[in-house]
N, C-alpha and C. Protein backbone atom coordinates (compact mmCIF):
# COMPACT_ATOMS: atom_id res chain seq x y z
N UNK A 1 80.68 134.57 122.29
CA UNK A 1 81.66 134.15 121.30
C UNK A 1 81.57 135.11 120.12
N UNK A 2 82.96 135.58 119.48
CA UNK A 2 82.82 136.35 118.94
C UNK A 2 82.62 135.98 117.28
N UNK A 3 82.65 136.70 116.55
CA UNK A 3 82.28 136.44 115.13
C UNK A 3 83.57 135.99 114.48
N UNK A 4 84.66 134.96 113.85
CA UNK A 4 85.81 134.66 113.52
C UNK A 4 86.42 134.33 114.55
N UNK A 5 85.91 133.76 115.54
CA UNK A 5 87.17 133.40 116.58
C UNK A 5 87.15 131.75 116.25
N UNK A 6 86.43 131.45 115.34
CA UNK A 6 86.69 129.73 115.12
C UNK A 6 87.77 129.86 113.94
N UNK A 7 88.16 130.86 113.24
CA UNK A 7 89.25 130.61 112.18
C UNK A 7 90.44 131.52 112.60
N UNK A 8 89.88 132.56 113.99
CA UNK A 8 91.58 132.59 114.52
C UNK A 8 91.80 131.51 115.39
N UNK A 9 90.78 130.71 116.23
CA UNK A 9 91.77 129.56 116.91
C UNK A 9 92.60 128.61 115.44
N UNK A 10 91.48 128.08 114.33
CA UNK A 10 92.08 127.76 113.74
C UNK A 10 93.72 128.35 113.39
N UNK A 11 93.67 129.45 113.02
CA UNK A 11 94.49 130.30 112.46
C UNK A 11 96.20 129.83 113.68
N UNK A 12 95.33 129.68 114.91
CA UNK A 12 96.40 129.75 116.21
C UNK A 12 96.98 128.12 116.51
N UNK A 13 96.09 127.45 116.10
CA UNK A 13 96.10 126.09 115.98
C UNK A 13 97.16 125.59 114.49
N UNK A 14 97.24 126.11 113.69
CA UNK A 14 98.00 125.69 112.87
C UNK A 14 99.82 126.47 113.11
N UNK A 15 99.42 127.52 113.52
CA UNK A 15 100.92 128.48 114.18
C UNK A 15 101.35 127.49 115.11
N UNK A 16 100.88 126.41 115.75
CA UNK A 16 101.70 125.81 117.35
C UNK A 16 101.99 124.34 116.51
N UNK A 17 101.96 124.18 115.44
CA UNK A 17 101.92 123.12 114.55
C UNK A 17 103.37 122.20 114.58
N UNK A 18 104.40 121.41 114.33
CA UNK A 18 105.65 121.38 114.42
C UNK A 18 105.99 121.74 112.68
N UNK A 19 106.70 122.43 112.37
CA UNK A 19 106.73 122.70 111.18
C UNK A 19 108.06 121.38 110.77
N UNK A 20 107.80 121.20 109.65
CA UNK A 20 108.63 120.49 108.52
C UNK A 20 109.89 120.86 108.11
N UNK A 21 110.95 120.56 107.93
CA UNK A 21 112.10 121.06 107.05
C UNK A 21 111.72 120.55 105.68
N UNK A 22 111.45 121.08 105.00
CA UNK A 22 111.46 120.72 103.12
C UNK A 22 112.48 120.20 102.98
N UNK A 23 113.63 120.79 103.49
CA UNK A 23 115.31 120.56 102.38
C UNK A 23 115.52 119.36 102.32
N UNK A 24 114.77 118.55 104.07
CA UNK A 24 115.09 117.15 104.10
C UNK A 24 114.48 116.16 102.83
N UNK A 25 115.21 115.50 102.18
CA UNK A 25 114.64 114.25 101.74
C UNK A 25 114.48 112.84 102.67
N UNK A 26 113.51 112.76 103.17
CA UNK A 26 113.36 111.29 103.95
C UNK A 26 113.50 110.15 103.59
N UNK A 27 113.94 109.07 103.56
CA UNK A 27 114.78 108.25 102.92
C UNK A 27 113.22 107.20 102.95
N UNK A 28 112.71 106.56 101.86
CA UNK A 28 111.73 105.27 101.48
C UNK A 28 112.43 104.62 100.35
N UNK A 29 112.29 103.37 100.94
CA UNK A 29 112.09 101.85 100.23
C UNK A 29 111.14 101.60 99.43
N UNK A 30 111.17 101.32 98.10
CA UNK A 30 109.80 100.91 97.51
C UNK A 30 110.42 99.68 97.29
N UNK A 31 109.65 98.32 97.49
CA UNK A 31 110.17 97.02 97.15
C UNK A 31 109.53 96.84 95.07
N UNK A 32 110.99 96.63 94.58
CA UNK A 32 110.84 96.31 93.26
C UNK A 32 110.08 95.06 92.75
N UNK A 33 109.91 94.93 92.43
CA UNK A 33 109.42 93.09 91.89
C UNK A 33 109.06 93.02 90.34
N UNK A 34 109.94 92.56 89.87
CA UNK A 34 110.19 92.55 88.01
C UNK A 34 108.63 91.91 87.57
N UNK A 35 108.67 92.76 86.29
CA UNK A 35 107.12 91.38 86.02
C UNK A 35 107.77 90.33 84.91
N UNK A 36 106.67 89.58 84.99
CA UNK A 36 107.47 88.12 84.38
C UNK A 36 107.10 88.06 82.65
N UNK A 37 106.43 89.40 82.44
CA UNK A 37 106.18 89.31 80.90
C UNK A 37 107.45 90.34 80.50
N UNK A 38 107.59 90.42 79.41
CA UNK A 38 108.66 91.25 78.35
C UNK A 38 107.38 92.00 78.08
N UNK A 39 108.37 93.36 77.28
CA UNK A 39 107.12 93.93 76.82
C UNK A 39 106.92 93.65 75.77
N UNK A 40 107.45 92.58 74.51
CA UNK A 40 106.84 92.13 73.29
C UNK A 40 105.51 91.36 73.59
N UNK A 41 105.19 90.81 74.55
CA UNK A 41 104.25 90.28 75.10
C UNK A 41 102.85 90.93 75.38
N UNK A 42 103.23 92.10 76.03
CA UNK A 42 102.35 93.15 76.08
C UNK A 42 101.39 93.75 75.16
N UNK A 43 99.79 93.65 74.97
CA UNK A 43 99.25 93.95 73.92
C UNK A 43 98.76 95.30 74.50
N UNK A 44 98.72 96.08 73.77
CA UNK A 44 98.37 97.81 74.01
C UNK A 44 96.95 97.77 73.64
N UNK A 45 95.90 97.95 74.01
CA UNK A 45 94.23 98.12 73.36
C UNK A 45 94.00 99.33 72.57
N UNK A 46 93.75 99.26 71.70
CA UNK A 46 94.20 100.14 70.63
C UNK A 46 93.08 101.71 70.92
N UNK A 47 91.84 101.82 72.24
CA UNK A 47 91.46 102.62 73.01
C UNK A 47 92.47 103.98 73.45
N UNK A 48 93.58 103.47 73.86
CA UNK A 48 94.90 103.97 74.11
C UNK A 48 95.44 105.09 73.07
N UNK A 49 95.19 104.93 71.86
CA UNK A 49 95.43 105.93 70.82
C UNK A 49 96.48 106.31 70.66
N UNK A 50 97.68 104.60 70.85
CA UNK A 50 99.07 104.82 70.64
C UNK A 50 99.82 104.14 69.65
N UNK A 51 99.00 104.70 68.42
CA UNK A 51 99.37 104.34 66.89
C UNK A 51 100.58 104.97 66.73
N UNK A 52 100.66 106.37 66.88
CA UNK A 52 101.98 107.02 67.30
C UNK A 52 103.35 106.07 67.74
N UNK A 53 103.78 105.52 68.12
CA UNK A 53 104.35 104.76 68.66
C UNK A 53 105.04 103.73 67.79
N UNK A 54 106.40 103.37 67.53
CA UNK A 54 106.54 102.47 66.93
C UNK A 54 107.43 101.23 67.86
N UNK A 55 107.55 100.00 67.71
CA UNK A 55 107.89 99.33 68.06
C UNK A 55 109.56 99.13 67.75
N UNK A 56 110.55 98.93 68.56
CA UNK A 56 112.13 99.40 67.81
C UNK A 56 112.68 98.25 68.97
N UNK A 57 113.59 97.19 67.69
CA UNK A 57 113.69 96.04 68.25
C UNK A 57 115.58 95.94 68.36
C-alpha cells in the first residue's frame, strides 16, 4: 500500500458522490406556535446589557 492512497480513495470517494443543485431551494415547514405572553410581560435580566434599548409603546 502506497503512501496517500487513503486520501486519494478518499479524494475518489467523494468524486462518485451525487452532487447537489444549490439553485434549488427545498421547500420546509416550520410549525409556528404563538407564545401566550406579550412582550410587555417579558422581563429582560439586566446581564443582557440592553439598557440601550428603549421601550416604544
Amino acid at each position: 500500500q502506497r503512501l496517500g492512497s487513503t486520501t486519494d480513495q478518499t479524494k475518489n470517494d467523494y468524486e462518485q458522490q451525487e452532487n447537489f443543485d444549490l439553485a434549488y431551494a427545498f421547500p420546509f415547514v416550520y410549525p409556528y406556535v404563538p407564545s401566550t405572553l406579550s412582550l410587555d410581560q417579558l422581563d429582560m435580566p439586566h446581564e443582557l446589557h440592553l439598557d440601550f434599548l428603549s421601550l416604544v409603546s
